[in-house]
N, C-alpha and C. Protein backbone atom coordinates (compact mmCIF):
# COMPACT_ATOMS: atom_id res chain seq x y z
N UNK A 1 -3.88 -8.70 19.82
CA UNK A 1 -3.66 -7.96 18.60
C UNK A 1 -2.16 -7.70 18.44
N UNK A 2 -1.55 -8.08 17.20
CA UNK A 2 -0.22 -7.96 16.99
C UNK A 2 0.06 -6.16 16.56
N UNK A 3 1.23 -5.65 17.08
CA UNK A 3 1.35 -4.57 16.70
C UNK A 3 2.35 -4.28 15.52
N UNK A 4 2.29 -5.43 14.76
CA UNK A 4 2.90 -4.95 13.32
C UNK A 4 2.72 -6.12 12.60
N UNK A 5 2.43 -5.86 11.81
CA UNK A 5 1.88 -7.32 10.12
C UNK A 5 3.03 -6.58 9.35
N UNK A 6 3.34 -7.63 8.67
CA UNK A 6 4.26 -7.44 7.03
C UNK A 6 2.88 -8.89 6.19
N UNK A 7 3.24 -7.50 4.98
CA UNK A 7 2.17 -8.19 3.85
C UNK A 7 3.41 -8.13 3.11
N UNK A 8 3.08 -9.37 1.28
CA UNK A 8 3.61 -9.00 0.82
C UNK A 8 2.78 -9.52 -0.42
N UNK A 9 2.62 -8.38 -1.19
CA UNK A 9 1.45 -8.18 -2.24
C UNK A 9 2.43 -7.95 -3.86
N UNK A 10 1.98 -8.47 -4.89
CA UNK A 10 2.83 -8.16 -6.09
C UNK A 10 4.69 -8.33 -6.48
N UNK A 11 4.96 -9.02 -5.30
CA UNK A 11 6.60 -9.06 -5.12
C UNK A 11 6.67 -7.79 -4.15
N UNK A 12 6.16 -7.17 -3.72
CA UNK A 12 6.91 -5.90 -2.50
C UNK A 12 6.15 -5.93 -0.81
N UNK A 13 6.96 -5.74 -0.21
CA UNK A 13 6.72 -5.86 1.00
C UNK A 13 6.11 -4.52 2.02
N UNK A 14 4.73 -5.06 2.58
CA UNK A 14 4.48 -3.99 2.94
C UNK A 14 4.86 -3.98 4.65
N UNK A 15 4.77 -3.12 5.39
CA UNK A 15 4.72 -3.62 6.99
C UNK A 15 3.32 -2.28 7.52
N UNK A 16 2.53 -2.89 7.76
CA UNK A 16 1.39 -2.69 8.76
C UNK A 16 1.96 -2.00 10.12
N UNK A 17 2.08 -0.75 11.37
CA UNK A 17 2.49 -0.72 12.34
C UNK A 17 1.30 -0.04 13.01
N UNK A 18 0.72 -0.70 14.32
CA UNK A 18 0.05 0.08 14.91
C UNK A 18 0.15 1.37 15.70
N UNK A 19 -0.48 2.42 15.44
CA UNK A 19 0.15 3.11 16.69
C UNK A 19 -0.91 4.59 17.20
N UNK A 20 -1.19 4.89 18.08
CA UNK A 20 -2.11 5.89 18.49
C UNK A 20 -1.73 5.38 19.81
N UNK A 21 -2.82 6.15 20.53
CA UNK A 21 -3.41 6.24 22.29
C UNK A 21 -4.42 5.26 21.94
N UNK A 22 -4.74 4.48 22.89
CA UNK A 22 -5.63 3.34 23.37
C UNK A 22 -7.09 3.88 22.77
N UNK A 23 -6.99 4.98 22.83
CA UNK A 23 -8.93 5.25 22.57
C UNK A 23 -8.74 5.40 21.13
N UNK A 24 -7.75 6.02 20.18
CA UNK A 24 -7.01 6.73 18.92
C UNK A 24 -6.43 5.45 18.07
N UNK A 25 -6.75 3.95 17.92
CA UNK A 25 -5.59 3.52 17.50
C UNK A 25 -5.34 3.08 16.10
N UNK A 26 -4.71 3.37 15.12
CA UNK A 26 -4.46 2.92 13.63
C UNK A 26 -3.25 2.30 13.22
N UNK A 27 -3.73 1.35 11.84
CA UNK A 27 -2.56 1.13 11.35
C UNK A 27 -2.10 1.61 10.43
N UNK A 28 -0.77 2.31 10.58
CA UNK A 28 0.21 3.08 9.26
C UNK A 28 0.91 1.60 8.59
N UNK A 29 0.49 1.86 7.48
CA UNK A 29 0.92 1.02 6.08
C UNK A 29 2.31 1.85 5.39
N UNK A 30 3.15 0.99 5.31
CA UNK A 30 4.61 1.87 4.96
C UNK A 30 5.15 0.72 3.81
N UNK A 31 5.79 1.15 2.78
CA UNK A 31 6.08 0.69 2.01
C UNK A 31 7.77 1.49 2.07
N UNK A 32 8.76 0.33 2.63
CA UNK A 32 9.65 1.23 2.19
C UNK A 32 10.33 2.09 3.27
N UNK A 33 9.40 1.77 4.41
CA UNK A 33 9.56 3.36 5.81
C UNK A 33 8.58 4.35 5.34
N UNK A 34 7.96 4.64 4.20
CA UNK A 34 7.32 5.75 3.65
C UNK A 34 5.68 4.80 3.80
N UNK A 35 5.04 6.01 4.53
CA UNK A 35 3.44 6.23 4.45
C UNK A 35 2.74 5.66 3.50
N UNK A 36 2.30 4.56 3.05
CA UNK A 36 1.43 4.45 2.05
C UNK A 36 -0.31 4.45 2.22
N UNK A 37 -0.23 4.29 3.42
CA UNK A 37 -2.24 4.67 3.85
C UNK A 37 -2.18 4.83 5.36
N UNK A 38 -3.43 4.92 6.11
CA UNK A 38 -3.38 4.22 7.12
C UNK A 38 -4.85 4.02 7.45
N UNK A 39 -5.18 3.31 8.26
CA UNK A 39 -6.78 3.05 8.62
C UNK A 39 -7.27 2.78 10.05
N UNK A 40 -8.39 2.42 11.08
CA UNK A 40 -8.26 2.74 12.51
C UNK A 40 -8.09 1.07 12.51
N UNK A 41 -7.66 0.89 13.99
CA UNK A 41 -7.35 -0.51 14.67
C UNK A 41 -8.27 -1.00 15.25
N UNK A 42 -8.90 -2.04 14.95
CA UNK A 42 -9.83 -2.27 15.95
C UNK A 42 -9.33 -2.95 17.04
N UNK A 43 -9.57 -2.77 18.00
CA UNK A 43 -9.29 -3.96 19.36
C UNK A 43 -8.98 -5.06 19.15
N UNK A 44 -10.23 -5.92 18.65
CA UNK A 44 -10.05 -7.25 18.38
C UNK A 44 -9.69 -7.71 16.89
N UNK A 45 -9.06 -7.01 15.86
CA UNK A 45 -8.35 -7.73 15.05
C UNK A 45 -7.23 -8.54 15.20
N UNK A 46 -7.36 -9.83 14.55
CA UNK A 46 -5.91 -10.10 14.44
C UNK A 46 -5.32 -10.05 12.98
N UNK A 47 -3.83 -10.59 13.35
CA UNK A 47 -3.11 -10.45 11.98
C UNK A 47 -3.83 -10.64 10.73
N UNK A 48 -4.43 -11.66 10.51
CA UNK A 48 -5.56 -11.90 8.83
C UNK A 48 -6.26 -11.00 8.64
N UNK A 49 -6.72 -10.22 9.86
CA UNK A 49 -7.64 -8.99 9.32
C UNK A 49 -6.99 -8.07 8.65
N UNK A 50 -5.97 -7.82 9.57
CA UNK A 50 -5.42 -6.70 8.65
C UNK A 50 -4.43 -6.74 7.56
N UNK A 51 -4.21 -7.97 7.28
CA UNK A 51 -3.06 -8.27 6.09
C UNK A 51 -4.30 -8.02 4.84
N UNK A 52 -5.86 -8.57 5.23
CA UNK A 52 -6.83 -8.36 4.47
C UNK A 52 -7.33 -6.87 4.31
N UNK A 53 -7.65 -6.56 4.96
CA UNK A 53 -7.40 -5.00 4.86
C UNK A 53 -6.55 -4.31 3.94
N UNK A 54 -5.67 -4.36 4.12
CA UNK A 54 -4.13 -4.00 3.74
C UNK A 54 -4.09 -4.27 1.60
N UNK A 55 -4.55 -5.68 1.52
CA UNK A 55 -4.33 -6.50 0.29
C UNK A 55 -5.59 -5.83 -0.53
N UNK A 56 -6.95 -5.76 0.15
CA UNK A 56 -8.24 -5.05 0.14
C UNK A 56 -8.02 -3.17 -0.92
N UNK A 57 -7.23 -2.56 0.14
CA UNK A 57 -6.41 -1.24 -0.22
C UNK A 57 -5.52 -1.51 -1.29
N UNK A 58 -5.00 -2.00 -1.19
CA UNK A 58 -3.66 -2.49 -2.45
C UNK A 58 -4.32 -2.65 -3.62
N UNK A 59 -5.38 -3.72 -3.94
CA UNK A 59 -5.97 -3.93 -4.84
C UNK A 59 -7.30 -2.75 -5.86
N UNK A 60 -7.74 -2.10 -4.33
CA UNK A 60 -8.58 -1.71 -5.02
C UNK A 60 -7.97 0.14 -5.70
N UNK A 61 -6.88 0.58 -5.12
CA UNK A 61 -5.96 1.71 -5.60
C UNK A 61 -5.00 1.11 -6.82
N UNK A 62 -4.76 0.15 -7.78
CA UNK A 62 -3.75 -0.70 -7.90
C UNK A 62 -3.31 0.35 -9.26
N UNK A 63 -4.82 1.04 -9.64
CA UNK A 63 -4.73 1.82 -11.03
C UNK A 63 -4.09 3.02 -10.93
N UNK A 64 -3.98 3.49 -9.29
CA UNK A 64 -3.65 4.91 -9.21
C UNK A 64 -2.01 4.78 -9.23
N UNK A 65 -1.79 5.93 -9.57
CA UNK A 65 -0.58 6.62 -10.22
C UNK A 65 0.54 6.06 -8.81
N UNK A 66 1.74 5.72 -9.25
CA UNK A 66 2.95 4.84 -8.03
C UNK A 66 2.79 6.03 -7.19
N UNK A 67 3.48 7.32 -7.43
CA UNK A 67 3.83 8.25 -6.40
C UNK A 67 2.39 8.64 -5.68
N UNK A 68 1.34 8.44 -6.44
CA UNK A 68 0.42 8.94 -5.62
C UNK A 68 0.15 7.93 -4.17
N UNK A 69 0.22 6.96 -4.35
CA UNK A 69 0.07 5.94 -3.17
C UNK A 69 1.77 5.38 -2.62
N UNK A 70 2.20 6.15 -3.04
CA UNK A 70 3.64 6.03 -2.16
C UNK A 70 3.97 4.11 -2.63
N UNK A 71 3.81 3.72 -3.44
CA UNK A 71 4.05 2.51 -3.81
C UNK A 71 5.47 2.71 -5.09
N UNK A 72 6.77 3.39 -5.05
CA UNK A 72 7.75 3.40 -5.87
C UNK A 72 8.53 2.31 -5.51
C-alpha cells in the first residue's frame, strides 16, 4: 500500500496521504495542504483504489459550495 496518491480531477491536483496507528488508518485528501475529506485505509488497497475513491468523492460533492469542501 502506497502512502500517498496524487489525483488530478478537473485541472487541480489532489494528494491522498495516509496516516493513523496501524489499527486507526486513513486517508487525508488535501487540496492545496488544506483538508478536503478523509476516509479509512484499508490494508490491502492499492493506488487505483484510492485515486477511485478520491474521484468517487470529487464527483459525487461536485455541486457543493467551493469553501464548503475546501476545493478553492
Amino acid at each position: 500500500m502506497a502512502d500517498r496518491v496524487t489525483v488530478f480531477w478537473q485541472g487541480k491536483e489532489y494528494d491522498a496521504v495516509r496516516n493513523g496507528a496501524q489499527s486507526d488508518l486513513v486517508w487525508q485528501v488535501l487540496r492545496d495542504g488544506s483538508p478536503v475529506t478523509s476516509f479509512p485505509a484499508d490494508p490491502g488497497e492499492g493506488a487505483t483504489a484510492v485515486k477511485e475513491k478520491i474521484i468517487g468523492w470529487l464527483e459525487g460533492n461536485e455541486s457543493r459550495p467551493v469553501a464548503d469542501v475546501g476545493r478553492q
